[in-house]
N, C-alpha and C. Protein backbone atom coordinates (compact mmCIF):
# COMPACT_ATOMS: atom_id res chain seq x y z
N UNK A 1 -91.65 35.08 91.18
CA UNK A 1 -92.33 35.71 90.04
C UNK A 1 -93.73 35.11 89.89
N UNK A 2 -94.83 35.78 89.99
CA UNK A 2 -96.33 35.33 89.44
C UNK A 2 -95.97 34.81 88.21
N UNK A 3 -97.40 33.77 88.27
CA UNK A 3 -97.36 33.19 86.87
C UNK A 3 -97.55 33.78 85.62
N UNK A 4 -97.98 34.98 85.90
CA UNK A 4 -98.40 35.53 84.34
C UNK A 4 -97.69 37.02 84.16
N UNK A 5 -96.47 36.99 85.59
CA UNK A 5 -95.98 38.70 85.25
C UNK A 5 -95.22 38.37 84.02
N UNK A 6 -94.89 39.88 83.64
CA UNK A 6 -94.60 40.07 82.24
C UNK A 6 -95.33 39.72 80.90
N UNK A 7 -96.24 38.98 80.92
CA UNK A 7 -97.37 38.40 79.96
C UNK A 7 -97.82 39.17 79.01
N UNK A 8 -97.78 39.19 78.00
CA UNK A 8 -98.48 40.54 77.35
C UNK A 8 -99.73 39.72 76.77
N UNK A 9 -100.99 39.99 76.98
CA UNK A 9 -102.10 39.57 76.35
C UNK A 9 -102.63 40.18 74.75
N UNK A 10 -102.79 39.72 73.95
CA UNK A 10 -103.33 40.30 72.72
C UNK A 10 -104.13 39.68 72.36
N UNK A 11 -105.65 40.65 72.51
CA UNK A 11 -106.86 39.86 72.28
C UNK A 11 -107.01 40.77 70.51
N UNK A 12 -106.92 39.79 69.49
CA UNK A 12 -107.00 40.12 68.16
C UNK A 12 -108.12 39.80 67.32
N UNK A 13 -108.51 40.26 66.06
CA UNK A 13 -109.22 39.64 65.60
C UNK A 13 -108.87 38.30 64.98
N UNK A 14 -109.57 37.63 64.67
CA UNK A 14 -108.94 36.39 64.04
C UNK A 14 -108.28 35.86 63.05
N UNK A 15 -109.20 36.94 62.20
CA UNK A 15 -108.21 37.23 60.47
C UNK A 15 -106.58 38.10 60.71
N UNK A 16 -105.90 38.35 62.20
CA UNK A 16 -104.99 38.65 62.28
C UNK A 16 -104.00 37.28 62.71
N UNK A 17 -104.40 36.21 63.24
CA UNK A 17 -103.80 35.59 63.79
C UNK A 17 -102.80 34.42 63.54
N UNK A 18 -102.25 34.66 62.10
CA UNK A 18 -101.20 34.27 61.25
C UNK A 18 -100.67 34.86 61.49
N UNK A 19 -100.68 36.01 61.48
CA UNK A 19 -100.18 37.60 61.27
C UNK A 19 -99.39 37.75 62.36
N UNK A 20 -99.69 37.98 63.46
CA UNK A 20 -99.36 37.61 64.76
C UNK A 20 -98.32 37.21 65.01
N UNK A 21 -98.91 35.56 65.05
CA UNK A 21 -97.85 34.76 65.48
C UNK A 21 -96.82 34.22 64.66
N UNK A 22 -96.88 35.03 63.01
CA UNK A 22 -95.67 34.81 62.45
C UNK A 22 -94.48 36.36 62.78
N UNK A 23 -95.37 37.62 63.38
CA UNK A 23 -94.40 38.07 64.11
C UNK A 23 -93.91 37.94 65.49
N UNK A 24 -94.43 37.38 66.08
CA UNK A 24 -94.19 37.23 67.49
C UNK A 24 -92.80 36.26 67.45
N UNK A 25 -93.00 35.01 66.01
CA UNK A 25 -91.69 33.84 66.21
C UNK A 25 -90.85 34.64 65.39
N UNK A 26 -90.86 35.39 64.49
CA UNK A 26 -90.04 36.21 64.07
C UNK A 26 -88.85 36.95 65.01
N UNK A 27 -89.72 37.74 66.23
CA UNK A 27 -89.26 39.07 66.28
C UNK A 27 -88.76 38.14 68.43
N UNK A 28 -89.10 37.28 68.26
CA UNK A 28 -88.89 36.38 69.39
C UNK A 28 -89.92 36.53 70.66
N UNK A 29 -91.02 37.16 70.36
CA UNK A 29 -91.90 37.61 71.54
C UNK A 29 -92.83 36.40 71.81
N UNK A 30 -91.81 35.55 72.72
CA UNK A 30 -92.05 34.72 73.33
C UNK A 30 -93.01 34.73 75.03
N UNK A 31 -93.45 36.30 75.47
CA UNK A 31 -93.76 36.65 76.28
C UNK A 31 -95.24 37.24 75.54
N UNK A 32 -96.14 36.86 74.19
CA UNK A 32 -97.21 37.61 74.43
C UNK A 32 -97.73 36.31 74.14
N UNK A 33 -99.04 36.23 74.79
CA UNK A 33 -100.22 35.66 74.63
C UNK A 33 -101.51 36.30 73.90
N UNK A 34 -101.67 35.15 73.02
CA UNK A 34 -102.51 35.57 71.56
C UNK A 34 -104.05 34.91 71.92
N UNK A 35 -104.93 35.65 72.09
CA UNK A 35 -106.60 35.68 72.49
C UNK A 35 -106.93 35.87 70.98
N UNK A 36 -108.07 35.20 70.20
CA UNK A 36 -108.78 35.99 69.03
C UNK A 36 -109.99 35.44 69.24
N UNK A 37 -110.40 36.64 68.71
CA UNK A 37 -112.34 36.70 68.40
C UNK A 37 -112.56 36.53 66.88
N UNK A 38 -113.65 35.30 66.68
CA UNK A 38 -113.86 34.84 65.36
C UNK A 38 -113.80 36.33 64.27
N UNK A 39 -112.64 35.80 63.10
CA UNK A 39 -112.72 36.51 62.23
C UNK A 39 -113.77 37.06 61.27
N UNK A 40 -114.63 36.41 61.36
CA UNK A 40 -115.94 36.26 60.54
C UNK A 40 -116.61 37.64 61.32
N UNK A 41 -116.34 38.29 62.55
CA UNK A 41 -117.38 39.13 63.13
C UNK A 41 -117.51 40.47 62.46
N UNK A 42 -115.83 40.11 61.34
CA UNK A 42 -115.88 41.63 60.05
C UNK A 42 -117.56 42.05 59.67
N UNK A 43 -118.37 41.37 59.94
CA UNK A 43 -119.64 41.50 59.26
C UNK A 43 -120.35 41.73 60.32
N UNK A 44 -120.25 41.49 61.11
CA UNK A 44 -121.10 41.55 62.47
C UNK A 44 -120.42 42.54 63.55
N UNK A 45 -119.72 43.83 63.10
CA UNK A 45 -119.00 44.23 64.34
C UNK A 45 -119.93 45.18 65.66
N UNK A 46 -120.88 44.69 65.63
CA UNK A 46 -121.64 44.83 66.94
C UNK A 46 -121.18 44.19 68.13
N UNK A 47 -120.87 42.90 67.35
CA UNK A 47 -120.49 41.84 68.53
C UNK A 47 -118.76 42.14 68.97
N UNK A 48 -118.04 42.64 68.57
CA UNK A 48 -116.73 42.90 69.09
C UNK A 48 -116.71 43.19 70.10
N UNK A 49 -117.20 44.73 70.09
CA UNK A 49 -116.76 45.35 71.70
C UNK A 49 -117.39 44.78 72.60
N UNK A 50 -118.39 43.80 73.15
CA UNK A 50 -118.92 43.05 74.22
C UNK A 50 -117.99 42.19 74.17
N UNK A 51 -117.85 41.29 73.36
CA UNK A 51 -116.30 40.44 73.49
C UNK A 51 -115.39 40.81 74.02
N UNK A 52 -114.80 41.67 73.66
CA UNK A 52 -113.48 42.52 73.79
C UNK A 52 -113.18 42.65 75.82
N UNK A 53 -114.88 43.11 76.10
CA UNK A 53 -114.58 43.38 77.60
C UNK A 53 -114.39 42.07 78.45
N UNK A 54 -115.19 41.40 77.42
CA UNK A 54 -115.61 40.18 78.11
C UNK A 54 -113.69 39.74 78.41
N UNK A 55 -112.95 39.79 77.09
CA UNK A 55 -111.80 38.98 77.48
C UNK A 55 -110.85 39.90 78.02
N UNK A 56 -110.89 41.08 78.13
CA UNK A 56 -110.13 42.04 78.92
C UNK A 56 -110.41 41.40 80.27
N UNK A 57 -111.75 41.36 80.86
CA UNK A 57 -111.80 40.84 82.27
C UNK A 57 -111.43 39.41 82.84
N UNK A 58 -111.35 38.69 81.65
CA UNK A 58 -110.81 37.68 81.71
C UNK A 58 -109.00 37.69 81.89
N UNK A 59 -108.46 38.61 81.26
CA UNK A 59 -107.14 38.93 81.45
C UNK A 59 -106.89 39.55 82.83
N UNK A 60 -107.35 40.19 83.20
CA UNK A 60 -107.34 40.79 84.38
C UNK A 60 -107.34 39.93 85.57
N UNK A 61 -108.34 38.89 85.89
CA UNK A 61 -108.61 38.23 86.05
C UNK A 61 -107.54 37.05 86.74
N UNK A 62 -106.94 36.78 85.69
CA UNK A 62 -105.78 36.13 85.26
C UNK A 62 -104.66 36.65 86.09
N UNK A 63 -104.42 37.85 85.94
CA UNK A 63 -103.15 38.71 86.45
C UNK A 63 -102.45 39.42 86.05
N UNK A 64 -102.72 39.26 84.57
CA UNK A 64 -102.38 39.90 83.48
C UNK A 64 -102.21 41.27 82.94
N UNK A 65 -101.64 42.19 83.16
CA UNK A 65 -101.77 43.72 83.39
C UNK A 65 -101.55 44.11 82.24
N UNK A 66 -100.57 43.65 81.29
CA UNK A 66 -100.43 44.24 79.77
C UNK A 66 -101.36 43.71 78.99
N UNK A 67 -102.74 44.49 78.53
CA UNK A 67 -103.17 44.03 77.17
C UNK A 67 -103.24 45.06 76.23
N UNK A 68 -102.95 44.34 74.84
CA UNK A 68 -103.20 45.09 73.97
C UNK A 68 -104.05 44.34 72.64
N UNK A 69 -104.43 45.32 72.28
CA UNK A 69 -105.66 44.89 71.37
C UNK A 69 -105.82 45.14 69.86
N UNK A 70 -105.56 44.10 69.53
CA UNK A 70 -105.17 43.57 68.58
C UNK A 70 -106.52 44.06 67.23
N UNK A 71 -106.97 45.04 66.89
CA UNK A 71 -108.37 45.64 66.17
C UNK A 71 -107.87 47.05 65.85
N UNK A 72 -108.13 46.97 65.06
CA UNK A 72 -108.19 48.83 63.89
C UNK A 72 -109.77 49.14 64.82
N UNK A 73 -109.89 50.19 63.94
CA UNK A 73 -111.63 50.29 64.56
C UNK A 73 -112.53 49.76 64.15
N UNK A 74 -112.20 49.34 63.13
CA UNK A 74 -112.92 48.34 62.44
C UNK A 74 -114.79 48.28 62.10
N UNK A 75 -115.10 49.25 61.96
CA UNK A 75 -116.62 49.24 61.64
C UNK A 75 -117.09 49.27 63.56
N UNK A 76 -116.68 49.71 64.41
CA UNK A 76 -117.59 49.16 65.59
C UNK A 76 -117.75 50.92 66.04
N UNK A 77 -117.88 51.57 65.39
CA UNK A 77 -118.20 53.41 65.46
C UNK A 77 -117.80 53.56 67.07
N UNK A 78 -116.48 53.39 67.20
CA UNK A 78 -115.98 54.29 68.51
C UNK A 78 -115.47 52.97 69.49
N UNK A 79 -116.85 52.01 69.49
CA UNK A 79 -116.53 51.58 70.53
C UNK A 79 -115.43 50.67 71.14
N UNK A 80 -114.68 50.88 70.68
CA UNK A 80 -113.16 49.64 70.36
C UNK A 80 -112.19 51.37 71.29
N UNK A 81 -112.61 52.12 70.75
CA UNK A 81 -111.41 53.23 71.50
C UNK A 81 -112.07 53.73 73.17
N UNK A 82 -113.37 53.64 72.95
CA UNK A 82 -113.82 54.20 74.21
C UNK A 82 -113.58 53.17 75.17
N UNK A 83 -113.48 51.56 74.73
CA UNK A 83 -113.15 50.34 75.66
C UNK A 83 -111.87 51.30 75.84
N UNK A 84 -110.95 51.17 75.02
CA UNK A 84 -109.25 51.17 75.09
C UNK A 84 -109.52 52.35 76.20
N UNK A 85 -110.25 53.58 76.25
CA UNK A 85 -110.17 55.03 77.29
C UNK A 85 -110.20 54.38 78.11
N UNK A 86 -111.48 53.90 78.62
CA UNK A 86 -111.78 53.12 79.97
C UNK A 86 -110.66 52.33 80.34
N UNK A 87 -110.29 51.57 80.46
CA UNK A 87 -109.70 50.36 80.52
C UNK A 87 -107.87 51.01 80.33
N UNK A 88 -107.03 51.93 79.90
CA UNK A 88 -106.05 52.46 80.03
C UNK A 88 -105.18 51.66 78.94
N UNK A 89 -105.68 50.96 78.00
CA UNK A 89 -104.79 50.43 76.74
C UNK A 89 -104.91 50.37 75.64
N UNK A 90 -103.97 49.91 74.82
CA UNK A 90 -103.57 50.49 73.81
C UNK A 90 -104.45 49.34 72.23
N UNK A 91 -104.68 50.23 71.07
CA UNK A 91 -105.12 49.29 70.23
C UNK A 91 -104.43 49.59 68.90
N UNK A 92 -104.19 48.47 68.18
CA UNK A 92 -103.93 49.16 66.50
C UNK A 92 -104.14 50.61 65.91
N UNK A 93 -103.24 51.13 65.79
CA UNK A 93 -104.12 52.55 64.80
C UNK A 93 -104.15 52.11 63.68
N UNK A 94 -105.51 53.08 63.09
CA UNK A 94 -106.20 52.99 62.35
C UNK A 94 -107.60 52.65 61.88
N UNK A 95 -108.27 52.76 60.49
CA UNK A 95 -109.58 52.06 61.02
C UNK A 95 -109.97 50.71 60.30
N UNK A 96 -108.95 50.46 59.79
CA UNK A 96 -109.07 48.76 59.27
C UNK A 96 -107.64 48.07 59.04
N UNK A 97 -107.41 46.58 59.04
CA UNK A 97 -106.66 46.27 58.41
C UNK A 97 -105.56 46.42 57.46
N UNK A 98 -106.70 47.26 56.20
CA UNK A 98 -106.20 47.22 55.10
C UNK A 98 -105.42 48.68 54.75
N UNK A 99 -105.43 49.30 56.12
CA UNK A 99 -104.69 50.94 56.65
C UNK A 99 -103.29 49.96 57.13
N UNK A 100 -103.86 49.87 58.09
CA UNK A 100 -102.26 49.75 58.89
C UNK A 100 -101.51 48.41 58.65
N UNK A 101 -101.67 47.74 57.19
CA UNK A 101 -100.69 46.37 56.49
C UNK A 101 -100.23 47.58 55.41
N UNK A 102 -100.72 48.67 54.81
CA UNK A 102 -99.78 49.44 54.10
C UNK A 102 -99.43 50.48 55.07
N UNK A 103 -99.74 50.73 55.44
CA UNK A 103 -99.07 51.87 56.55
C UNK A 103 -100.26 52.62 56.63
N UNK A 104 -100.98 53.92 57.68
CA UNK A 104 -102.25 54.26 57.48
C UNK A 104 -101.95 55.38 56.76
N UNK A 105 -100.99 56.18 56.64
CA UNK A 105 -100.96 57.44 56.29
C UNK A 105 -100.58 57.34 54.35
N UNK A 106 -99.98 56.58 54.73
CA UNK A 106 -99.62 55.57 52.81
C UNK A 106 -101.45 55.14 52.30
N UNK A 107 -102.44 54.54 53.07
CA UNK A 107 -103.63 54.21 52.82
C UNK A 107 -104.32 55.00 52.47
N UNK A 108 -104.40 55.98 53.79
CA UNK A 108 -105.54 57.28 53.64
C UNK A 108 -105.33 58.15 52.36
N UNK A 109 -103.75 58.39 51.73
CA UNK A 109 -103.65 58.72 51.19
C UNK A 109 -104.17 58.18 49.81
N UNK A 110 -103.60 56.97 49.35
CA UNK A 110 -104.26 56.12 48.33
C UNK A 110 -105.14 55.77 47.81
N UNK A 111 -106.42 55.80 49.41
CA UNK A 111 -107.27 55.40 49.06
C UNK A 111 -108.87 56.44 48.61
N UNK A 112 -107.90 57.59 48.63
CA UNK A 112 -108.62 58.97 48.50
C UNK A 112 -108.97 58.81 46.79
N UNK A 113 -108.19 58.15 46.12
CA UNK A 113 -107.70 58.05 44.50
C UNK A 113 -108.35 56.53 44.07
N UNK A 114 -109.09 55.78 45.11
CA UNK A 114 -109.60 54.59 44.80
C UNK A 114 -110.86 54.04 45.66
N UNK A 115 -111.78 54.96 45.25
CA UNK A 115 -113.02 54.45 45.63
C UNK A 115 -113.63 53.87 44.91
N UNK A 116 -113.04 53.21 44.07
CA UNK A 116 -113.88 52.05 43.31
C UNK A 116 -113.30 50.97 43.40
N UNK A 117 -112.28 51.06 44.52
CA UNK A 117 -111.31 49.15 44.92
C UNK A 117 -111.84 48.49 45.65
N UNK A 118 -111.75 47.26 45.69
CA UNK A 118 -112.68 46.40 46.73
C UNK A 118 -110.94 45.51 46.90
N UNK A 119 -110.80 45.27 48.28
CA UNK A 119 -109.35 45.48 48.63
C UNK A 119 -109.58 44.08 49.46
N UNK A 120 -108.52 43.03 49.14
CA UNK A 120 -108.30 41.92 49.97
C UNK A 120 -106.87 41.63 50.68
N UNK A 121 -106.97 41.02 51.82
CA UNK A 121 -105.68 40.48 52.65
C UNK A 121 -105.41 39.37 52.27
N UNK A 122 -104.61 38.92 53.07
CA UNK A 122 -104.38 37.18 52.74
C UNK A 122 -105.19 36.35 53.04
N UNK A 123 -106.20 36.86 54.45
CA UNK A 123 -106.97 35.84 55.18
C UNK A 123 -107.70 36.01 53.88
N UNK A 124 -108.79 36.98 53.32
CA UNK A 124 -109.86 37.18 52.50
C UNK A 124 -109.22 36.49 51.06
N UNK A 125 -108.40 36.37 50.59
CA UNK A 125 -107.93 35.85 49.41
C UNK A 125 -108.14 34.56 49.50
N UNK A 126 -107.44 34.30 50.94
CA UNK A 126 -107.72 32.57 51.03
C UNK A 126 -108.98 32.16 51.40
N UNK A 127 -110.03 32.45 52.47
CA UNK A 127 -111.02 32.53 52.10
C UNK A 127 -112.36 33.32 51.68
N UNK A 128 -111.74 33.93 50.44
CA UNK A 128 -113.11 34.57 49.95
C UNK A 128 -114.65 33.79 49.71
N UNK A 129 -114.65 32.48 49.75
CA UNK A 129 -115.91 31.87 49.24
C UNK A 129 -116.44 32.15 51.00
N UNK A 130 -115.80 32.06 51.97
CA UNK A 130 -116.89 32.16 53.39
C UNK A 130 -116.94 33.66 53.90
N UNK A 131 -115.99 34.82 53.06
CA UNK A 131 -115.75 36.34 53.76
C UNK A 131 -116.96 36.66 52.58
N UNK A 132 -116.87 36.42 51.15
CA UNK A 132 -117.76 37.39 50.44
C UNK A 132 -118.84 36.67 49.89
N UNK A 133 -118.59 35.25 49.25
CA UNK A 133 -119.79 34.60 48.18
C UNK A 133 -120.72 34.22 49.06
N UNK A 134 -120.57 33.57 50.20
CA UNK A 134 -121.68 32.99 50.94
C UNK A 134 -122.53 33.87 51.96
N UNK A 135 -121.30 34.86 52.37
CA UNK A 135 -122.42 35.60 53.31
C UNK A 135 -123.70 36.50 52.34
N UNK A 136 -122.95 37.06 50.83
CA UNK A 136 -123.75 37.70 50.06
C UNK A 136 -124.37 36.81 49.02
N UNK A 137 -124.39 35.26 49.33
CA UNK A 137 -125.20 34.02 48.84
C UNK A 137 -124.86 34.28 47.12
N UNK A 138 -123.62 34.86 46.68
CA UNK A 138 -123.49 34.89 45.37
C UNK A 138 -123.76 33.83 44.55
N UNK A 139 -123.14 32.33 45.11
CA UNK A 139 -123.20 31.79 44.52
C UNK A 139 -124.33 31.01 44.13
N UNK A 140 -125.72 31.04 44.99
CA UNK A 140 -126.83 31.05 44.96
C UNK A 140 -127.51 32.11 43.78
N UNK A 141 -127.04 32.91 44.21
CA UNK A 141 -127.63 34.17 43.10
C UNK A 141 -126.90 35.07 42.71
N UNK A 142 -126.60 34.46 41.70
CA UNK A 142 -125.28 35.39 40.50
C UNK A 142 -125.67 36.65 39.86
N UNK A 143 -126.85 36.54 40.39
CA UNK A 143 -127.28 38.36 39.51
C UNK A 143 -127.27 39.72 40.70
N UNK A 144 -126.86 38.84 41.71
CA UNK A 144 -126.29 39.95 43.13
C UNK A 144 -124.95 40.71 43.05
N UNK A 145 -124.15 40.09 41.85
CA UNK A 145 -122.90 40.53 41.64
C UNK A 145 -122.71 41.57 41.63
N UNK A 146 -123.92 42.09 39.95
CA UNK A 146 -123.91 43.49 39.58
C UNK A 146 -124.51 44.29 40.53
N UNK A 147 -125.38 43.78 41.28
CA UNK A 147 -125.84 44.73 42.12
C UNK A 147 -124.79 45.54 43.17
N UNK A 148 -124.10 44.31 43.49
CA UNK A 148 -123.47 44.56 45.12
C UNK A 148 -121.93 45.11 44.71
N UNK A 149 -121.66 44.59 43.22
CA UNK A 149 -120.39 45.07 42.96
C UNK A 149 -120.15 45.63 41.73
N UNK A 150 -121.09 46.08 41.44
CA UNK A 150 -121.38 47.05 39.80
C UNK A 150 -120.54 48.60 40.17
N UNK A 151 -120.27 48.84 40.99
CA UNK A 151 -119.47 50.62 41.04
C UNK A 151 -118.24 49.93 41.25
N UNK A 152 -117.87 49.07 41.35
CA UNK A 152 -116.54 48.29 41.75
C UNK A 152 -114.97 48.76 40.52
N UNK A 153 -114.47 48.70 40.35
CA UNK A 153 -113.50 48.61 39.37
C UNK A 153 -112.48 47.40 39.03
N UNK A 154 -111.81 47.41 40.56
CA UNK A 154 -111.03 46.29 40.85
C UNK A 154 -110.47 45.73 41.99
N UNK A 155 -110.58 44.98 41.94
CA UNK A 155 -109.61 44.01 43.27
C UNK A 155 -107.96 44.19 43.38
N UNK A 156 -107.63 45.50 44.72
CA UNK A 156 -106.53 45.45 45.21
C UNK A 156 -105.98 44.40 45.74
N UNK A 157 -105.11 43.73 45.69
CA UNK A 157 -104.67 42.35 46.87
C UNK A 157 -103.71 43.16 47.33
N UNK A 158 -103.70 43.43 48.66
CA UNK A 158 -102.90 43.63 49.68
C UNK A 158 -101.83 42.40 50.28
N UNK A 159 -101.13 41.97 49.98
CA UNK A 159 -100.53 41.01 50.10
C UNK A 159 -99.53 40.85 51.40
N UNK A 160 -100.01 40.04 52.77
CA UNK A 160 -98.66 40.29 53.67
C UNK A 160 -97.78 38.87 53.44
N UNK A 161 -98.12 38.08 52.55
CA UNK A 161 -97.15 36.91 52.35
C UNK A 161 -96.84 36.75 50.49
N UNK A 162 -95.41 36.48 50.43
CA UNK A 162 -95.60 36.36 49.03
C UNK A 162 -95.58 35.30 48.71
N UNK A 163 -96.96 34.67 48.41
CA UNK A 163 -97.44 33.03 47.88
C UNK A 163 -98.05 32.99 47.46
N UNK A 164 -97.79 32.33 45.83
CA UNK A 164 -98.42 32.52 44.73
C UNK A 164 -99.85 32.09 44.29
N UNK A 165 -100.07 30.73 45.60
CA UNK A 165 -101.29 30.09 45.67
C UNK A 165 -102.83 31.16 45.69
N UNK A 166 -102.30 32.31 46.54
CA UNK A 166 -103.29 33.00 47.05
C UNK A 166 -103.35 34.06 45.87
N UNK A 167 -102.29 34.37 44.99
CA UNK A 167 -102.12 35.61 44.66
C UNK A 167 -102.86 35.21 43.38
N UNK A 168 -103.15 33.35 42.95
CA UNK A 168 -103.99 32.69 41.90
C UNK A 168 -105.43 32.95 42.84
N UNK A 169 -105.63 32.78 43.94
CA UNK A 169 -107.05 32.97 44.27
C UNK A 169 -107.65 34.76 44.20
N UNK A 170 -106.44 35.23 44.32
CA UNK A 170 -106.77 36.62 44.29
C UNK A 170 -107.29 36.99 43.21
N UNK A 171 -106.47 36.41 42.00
CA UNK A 171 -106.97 36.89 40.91
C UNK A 171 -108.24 36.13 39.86
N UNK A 172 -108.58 34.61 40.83
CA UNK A 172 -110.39 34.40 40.12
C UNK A 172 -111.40 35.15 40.81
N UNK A 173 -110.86 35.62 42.44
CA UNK A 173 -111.83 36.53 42.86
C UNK A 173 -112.29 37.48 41.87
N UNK A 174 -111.42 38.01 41.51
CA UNK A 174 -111.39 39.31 40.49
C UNK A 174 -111.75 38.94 39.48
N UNK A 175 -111.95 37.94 39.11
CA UNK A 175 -112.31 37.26 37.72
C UNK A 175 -113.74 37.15 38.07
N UNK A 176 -114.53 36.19 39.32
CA UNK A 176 -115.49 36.06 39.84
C UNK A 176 -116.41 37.59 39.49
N UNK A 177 -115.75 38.26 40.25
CA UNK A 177 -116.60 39.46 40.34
C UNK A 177 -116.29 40.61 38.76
N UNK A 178 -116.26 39.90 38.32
CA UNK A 178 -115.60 40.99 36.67
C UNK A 178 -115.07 41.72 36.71
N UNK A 179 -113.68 41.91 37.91
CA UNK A 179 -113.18 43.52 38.08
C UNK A 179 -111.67 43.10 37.56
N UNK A 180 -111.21 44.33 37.54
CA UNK A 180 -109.42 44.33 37.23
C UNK A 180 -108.67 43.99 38.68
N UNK A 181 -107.82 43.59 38.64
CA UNK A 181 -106.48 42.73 39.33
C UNK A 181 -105.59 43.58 39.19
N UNK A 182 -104.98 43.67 40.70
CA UNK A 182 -104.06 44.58 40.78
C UNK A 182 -103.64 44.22 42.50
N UNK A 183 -102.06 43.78 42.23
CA UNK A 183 -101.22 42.71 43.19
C UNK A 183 -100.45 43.81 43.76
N UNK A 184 -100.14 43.97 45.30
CA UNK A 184 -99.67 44.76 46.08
C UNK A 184 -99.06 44.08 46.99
N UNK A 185 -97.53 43.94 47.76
CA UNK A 185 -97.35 43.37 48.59
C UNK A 185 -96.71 44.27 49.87
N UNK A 186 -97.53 44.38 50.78
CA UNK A 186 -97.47 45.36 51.51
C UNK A 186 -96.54 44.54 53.46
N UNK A 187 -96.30 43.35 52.83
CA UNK A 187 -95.35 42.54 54.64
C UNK A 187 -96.77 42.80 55.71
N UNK A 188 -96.07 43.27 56.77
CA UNK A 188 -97.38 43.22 57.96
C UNK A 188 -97.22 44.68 58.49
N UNK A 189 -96.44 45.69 57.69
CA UNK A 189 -97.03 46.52 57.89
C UNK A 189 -97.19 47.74 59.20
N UNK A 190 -97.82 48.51 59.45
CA UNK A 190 -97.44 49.09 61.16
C UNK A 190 -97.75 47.84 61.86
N UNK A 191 -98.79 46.13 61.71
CA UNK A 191 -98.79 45.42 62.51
C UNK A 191 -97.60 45.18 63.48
N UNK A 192 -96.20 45.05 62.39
CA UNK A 192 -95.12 44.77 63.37
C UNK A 192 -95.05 45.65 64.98
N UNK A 193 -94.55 47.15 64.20
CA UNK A 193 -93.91 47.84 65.70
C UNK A 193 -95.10 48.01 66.21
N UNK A 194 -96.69 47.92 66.07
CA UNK A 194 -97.24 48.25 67.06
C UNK A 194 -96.84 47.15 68.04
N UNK A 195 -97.18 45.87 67.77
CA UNK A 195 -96.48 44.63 68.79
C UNK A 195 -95.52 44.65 69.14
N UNK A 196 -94.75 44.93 68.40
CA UNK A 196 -92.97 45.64 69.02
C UNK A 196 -93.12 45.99 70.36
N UNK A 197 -93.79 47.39 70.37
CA UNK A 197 -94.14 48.27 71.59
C UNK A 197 -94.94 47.64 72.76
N UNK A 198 -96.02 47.22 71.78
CA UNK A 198 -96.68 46.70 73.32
C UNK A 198 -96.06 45.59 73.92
N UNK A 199 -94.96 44.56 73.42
CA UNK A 199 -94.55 43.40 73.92
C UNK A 199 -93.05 44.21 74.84
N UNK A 200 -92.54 44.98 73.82
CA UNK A 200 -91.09 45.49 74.59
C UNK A 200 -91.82 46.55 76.03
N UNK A 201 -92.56 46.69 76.42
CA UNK A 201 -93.05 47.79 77.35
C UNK A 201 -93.24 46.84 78.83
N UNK A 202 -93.40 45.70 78.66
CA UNK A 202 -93.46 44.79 79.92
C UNK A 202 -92.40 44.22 80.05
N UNK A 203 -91.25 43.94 79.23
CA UNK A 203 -90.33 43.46 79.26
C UNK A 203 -88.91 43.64 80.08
C-alpha cells in the first residue's frame, strides 16, 4: 500500500478547523488529512483561490488523489468552483459558512426575512476583537460603529457548540455594537455529511 492511498486531503478554511476535527474524532475519520488557510483571509478572499491551487498541487504531489475542499464560496466570485471544475473535486455547498452550519436551504430561506442581521459562528464569537473591531479599528474609532453598523438590527449567533463562555461573548458583541441578541444553535450542520461523503468515497 502507498503511503498516502486512501488519504483524504481537506484543504479548509481555518475558521473551520475545530469544526473539522471535532467531526472527523467524532465520526472516526481517521483517514482525512486537515490542510487550512489562515482564517483571517474572510476579508481578503482574493488570496484563497491562489492558495487553494497552490495546496491542491501540493496534494497531488504527495499522492494524494482525494481532495476535498473545505470553503463555501465564500466572497471569492466563482473562483473556488471553477478551481473545483478544473481540478475534478468536490467543495462545501453553499456560499458561506453561515448557509451550510444551518443547512443552506433553511438559510436562504431565513435570510430573505433578515437583512438587517449581522450573523456570528463560534470562531467569530470567540474572536470578534481580531474578525471585526480591529480590522474596522473600532476600537480606535468608536464613531465607525454607526457608520459601518447603523442599518444593522441584530446579532444572530449561530452556534455549533453549546458553551456558554462564547454565547457571554456573543452577547457584549451585540452589546458593543448596540444591536439585539438573538442565540441559535445550529451543531455543524451540512458540514458533517459533506465530510461524511468525501471521507467514505476513498474508503
Amino acid at each position: 500500500m502507498k503511503q498516502n492511498e486512501g488519504k483524504v486531503r481537506v484543504i479548509a478554511c481555518g475558521a473551520l478547523a475545530r469544526e473539522i476535527l471535532a467531526i472527523c474524532e467524532i465520526n472516526g475519520l481517521r483517514h482525512v488529512d486537515l490542510t487550512c488557510l489562515p482564517a483571517i483571509w474572510h476579508v481578503y478572499p482574493d488570496k484563497i483561490a491562489p492558495a487553494l491551487r497552490e495546496k491542491i498541487a501540493e496534494a497531488r504531489a504527495e499522492g494524494i488523489e482525494r481532495i476535498f475542499i473545505g470553503y463555501a464560496e465564500c466572497g471569492t466570485r466563482g473562483e473556488i468552483d471553477r478551481i473545483c471544475s478544473e481540478e475534478g473535486i468536490e467543495r462545501i455547498a453553499g456560499p458561506h459558512c453561515y448557509a451550510f452550519y444551518t443547512g443552506v436551504d433553511k438559510f436562504l430561506a431565513e435570510c430573505a426575512d433578515e437583512i438587517t442581521a449581522f450573523y456570528l459562528t463560534d470562531l467569530i464569537a470567540r474572536q470578534f476583537e481580531a474578525f471585526v473591531i480591529e480590522p474596522l479599528k473600532l476600537d480606535k474609532h468608536p464613531e465607525l460603529i454607526q457608520m459601518v453598523f447603523g442599518n444593522y438590527e441584530k446579532i444572530v449567533y449561530l452556534a455549533q457548540t453549546e458553551d456558554e463562555e462564547l454565547q457571554a461573548k456573543a452577547r457584549w458583541a451585540a452589546d458593543f455594537l448596540g444591536l439585539a441578541y438573538e442565540y441559535r444553535f445550529t451543531g455543524y450542520g451540512d458540514l458533517t455529511p459533506a465530510l461524511d461523503r468525501a471521507a467514505s468515497s476513498s474508503v
